[in-house]
Protein backbone atom coordinates (compact mmCIF):
# COMPACT_ATOMS: atom_id res chain seq x y z
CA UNK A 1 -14.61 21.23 -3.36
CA UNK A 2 -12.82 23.98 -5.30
CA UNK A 3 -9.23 23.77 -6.25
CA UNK A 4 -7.33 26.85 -5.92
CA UNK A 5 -5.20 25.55 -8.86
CA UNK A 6 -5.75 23.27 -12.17
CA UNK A 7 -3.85 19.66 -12.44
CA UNK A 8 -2.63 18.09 -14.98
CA UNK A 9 -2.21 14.57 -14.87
CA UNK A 10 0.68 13.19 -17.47
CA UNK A 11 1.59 8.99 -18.08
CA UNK A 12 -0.23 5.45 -18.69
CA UNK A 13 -3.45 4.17 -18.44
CA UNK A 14 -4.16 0.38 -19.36
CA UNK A 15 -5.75 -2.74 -18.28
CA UNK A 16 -4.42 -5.38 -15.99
CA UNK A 17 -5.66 -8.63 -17.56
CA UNK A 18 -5.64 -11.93 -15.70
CA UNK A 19 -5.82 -15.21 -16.94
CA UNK A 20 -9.82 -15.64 -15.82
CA UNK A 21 -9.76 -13.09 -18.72
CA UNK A 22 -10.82 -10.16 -16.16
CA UNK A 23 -9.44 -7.04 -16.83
CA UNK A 24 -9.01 -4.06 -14.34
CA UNK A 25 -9.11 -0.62 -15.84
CA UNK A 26 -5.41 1.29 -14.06
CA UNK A 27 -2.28 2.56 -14.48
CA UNK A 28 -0.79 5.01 -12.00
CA UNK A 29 -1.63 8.63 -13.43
CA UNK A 30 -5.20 7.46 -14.14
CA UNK A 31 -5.71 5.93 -10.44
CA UNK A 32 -4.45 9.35 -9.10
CA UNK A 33 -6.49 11.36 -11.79
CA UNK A 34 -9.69 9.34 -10.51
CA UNK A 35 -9.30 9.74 -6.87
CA UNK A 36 -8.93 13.77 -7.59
CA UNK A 37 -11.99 13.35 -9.55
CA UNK A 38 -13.68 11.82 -6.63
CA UNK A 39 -12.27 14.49 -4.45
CA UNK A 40 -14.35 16.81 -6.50
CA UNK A 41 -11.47 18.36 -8.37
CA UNK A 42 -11.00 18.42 -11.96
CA UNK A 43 -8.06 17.20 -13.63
CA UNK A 44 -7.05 16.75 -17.14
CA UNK A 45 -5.43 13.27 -17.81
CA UNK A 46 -2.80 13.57 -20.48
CA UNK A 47 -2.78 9.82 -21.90
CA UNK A 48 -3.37 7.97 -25.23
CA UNK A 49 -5.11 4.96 -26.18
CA UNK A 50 -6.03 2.76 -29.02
CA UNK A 51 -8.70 3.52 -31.35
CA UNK A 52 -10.12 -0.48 -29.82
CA UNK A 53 -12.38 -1.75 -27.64
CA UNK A 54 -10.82 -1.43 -24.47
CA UNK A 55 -9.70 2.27 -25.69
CA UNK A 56 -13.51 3.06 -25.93
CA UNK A 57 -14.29 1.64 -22.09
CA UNK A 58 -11.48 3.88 -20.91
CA UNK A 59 -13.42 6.64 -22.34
CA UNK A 60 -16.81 5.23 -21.46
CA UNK A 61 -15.45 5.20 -17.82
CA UNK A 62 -14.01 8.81 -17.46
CA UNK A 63 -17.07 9.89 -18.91
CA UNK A 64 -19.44 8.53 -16.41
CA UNK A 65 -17.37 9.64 -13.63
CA UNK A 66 -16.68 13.15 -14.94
CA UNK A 67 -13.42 12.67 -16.14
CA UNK A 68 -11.82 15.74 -18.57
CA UNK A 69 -11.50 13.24 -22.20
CA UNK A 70 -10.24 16.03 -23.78
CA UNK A 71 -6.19 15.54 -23.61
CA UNK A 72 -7.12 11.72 -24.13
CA UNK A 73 -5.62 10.83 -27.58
CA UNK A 74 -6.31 8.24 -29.94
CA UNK A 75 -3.91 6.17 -31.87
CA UNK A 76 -4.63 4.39 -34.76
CA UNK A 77 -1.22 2.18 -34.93
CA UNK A 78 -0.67 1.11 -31.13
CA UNK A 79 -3.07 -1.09 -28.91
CA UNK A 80 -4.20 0.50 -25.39
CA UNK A 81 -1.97 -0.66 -23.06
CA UNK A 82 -2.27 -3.25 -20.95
CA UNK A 83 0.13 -5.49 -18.08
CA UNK A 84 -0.17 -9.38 -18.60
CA UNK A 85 -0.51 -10.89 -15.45
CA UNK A 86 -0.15 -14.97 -15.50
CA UNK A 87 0.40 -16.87 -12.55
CA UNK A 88 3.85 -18.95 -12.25
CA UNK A 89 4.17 -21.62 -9.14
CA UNK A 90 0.49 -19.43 -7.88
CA UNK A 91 2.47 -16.59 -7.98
CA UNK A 92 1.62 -13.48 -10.13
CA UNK A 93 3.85 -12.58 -12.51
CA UNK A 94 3.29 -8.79 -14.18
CA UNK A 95 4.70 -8.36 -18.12
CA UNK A 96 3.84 -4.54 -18.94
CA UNK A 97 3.44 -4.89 -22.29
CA UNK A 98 5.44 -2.69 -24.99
CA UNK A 99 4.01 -0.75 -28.17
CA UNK A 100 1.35 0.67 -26.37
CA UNK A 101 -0.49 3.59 -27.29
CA UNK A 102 0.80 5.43 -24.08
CA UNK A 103 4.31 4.61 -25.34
CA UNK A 104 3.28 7.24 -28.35
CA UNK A 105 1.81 10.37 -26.37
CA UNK A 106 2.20 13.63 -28.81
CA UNK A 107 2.47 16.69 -26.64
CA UNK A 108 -0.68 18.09 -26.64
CA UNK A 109 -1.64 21.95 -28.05
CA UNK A 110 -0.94 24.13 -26.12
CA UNK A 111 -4.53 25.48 -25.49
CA UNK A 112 -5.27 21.64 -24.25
CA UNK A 113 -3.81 22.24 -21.18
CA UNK A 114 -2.80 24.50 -18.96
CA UNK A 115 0.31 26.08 -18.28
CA UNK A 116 -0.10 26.54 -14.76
CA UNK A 117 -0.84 24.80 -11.60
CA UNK A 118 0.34 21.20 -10.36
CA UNK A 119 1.79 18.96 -13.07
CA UNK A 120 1.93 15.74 -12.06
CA UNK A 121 4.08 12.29 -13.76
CA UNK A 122 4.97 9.14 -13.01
CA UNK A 123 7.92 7.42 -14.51
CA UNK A 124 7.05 4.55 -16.64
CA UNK A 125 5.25 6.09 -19.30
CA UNK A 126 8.29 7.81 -20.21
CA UNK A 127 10.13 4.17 -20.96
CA UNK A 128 9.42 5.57 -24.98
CA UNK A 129 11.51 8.29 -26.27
CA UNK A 130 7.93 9.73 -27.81
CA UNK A 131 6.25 10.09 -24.83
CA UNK A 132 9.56 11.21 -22.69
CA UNK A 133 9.19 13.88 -25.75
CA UNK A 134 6.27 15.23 -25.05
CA UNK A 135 6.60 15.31 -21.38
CA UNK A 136 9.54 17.40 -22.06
CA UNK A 137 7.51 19.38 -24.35
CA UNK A 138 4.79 19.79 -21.73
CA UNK A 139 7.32 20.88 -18.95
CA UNK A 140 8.94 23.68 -20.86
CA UNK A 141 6.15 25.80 -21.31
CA UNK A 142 4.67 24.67 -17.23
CA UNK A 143 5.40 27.74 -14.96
CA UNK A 144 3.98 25.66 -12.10
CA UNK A 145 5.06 23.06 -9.17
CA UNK A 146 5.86 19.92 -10.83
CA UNK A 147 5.30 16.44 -8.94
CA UNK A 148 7.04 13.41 -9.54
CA UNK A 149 5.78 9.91 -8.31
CA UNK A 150 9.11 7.65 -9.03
CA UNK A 151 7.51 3.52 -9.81
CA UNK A 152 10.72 1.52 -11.04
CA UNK A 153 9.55 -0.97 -13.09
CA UNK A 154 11.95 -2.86 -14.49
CA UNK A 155 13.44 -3.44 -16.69
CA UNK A 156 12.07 -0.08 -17.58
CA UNK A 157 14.14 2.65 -16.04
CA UNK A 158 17.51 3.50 -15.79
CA UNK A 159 19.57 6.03 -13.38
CA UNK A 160 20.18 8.04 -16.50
CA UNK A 161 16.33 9.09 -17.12
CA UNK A 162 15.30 8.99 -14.14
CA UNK A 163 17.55 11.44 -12.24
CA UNK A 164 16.83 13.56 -14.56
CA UNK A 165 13.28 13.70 -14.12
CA UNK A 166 14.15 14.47 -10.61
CA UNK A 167 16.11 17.12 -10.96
CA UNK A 168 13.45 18.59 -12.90
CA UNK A 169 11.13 18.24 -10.03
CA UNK A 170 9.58 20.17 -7.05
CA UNK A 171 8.28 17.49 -5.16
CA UNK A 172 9.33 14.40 -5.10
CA UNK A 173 7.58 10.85 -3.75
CA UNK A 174 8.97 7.59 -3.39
CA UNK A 175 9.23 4.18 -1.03
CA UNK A 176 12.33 3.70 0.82
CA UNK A 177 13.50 0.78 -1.69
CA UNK A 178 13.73 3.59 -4.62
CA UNK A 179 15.30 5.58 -2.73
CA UNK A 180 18.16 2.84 -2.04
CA UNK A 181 18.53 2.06 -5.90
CA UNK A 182 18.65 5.79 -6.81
CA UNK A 183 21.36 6.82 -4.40
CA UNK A 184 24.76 5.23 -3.85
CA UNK A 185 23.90 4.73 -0.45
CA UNK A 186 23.58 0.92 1.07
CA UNK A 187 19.71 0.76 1.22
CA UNK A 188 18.94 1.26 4.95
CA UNK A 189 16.90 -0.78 6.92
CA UNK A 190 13.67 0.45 7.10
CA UNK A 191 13.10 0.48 10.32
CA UNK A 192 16.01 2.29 10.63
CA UNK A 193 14.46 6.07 10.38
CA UNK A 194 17.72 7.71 11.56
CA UNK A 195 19.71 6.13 8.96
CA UNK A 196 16.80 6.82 6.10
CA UNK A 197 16.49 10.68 6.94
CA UNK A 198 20.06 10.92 6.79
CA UNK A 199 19.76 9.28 2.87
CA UNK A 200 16.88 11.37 2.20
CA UNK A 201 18.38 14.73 3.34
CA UNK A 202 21.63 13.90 1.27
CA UNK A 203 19.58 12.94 -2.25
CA UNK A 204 17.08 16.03 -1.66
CA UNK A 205 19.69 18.55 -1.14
CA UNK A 206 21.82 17.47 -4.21
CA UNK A 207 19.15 17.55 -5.98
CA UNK A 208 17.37 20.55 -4.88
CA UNK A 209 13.98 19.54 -4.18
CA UNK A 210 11.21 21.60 -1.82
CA UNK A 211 9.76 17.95 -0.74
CA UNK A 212 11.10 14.57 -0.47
CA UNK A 213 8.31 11.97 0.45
CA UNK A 214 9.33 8.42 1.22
CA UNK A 215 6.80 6.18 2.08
CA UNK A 216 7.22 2.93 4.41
CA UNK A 217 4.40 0.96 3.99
CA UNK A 218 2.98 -0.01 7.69
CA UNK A 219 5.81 2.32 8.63
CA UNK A 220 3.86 5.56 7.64
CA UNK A 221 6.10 8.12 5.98
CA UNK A 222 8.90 10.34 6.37
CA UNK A 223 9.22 13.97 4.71
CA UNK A 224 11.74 16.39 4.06
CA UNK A 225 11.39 20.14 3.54
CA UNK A 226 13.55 22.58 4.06
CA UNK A 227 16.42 20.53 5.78
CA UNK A 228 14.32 19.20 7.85
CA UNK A 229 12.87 15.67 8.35
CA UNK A 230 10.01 14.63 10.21
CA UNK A 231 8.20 11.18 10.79
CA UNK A 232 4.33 10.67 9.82
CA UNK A 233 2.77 8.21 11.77
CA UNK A 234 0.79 5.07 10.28
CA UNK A 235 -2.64 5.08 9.75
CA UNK A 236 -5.15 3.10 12.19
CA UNK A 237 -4.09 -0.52 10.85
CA UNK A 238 -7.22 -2.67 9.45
CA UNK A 239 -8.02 -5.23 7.33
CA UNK A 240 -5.69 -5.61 4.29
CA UNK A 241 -8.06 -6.94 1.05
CA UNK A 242 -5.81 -5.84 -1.73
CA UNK A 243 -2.77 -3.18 -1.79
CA UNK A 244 -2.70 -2.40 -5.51
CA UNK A 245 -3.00 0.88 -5.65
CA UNK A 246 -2.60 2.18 -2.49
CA UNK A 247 0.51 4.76 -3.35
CA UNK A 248 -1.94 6.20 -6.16
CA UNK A 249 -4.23 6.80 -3.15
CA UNK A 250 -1.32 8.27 -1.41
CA UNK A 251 -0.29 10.25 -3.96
CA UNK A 252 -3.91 11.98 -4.86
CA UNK A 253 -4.26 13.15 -1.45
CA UNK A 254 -0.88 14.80 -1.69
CA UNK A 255 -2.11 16.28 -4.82
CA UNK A 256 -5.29 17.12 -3.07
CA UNK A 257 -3.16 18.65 -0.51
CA UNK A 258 -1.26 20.76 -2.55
CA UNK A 259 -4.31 22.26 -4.15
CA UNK A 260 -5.87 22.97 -1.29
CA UNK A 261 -2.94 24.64 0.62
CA UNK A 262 -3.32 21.87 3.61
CA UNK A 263 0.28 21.63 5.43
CA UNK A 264 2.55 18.94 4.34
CA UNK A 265 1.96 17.03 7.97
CA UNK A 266 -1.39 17.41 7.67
CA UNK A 267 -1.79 16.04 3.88
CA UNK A 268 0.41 12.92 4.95
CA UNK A 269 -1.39 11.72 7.46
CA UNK A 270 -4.55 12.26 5.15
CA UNK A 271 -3.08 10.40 2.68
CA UNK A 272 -1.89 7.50 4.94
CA UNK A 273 -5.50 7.53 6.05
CA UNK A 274 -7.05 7.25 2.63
CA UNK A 275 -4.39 4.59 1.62
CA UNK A 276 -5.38 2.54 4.69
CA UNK A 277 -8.73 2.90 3.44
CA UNK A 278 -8.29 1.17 -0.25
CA UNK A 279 -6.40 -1.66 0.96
CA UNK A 280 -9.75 -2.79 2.93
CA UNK A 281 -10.99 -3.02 -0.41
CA UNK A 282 -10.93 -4.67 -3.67
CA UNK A 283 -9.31 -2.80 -6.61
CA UNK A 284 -7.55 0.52 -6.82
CA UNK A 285 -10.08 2.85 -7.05
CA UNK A 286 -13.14 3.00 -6.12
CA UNK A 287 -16.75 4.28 -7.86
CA UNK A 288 -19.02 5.67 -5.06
CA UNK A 289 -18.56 9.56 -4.73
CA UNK A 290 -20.38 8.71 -0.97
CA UNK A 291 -16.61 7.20 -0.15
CA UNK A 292 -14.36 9.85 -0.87
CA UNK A 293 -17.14 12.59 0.27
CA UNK A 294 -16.60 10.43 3.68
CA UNK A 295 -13.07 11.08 4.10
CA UNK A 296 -13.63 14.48 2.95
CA UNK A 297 -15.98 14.68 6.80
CA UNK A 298 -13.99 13.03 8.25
CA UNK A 299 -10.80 15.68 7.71
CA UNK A 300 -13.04 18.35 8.50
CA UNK A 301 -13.02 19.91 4.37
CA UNK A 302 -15.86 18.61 2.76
């Protein structure tokens, strides 16, 4: 597949290591920078790591799936990051550890990365005033759409970034519980899709925004664009393995989307469908090119 535009791809990558000592290769931006790659797109991950072991299988890995290294930094002072995960009462409990090498992103030269087309961010990378730096750095010189994927994690935001971050943004994604805690509106039920619209229509006209996503889970998703909001239907339900991940999913077909010039319904529902497929499955991405070239059929653009 061609992309009528380049992406860049801005925020963490780490490991999620358990307490069987396995560790999962993730992080939002590199989920959604994989599932373009498997798309058959190329984006450039903006990201740094440490100049260890587990720094080394990151690049291993983007390698051997095709992967653009080249805005992958090094640091020789802070570890690659990674989220603790230990289990309290049988329950997981997720520490995102500090001082990681993401926290340190420089912005990257200029003829790194490119100016133009999609920039895409998430917003917990940006929990370090050196990597909310260099994303600022990186958006002054961008002269195209720029897509923000809000993931609270606290106690790593505050209103005070992350507005912002939105107000800096073209399109905007989010579930309906962000929403709540970035407006000063009672969170609505979430079933409630009158009351919702009526919350998303108020935050995305104050703060200017061409697209408001909210996603709702089983729900499906609700989007607003130009006044307007309309209701995306679920995907086909099936089994649910493992839902890590699954906005990422969401979130590279939008990308996808965007690239390709698919309508916004159209992209949502693709996206819901592709979500719907990685939580039938184990992990948050996936490494057979045969998968994603079978959604790809399936929606009629392969």
């Amino acid at each position: 597949m061609q992309t009528h535009c380049s992406i860049t791809i801005f925020g963490e990558v780490l490991f999620d290591c358990f307490p069987d000592a396995t560790e999962v290769l993730g992080g939002a931006p590199f989920n959604v920078a994989w599932h373009l790659r498997g798309f058959g797109l190329a984006p450039r991950l903006v990201s740094r790591v440490g100049r260890d072991g587990r720094g080394e299988r990151i690049r291993s890995a983007m390698g051997r799936w095709g992967l653009d290294v080249s805005a992958l930094q090094s640091d020789p002072s802070h570890p690659t990051g990674q989220v603790s995960v230990t289990l309290v009462g049988g329950e997981p409990r997720y520490e995102i550890v500090s001082g990681s090498a993401y926290d340190f992103i420089d912005p990257p030269e200029p003829c790194a990365v490119s100016a133009m087309g999609l920039l895409y961010h998430g917003t917990l990378a940006l929990r370090h005033p050196a990597s909310a730096a260099a994303l600022t750095s990186l958006k002054s010189r961008h002269q195209g759409p720029i897509v923000l994927d809000v993931n609270l994690r606290r106690p790593w935001w505050s209103i005070e970034t992350v507005l912002p971050l939105v107000e800096d943004a073209h399109h905007v994604k989010l579930n309906a519980a962000e929403l709540a805690l970035l407006t000063a509106d009672a969170p609505p039920d979430e079933d409630d899709g009158v009351a919702l619209a009526a919350s998303m229509h108020r935050f995305a006209e104050s703060h200017r925004l061409e697209t408001l996503v909210v996603t709702r889970g089983a729900l499906g998703a609700l989007l607003w664009r130009g006044g307007e909001v309309v209701s995306v239907a679920p995907a086909a339900a099936g089994p649910v393995v493992d839902t890590v991940g699954a906005g990422d999913g969401f979130a590279a077909v939008l990308l996808l989307g965007l690239s390709q010039g698919w309508p916004w319904a159209e992209s949502l529902a693709r996206a819901g469908d592709f979500a719907a497929g990685l939580v039938s499955r184990r992990g948050a991405t996936i490494d057979d090119p045969s998968v994603y070239a079978q959604f790809l059929t399936s929606w009629g653009v392969g």
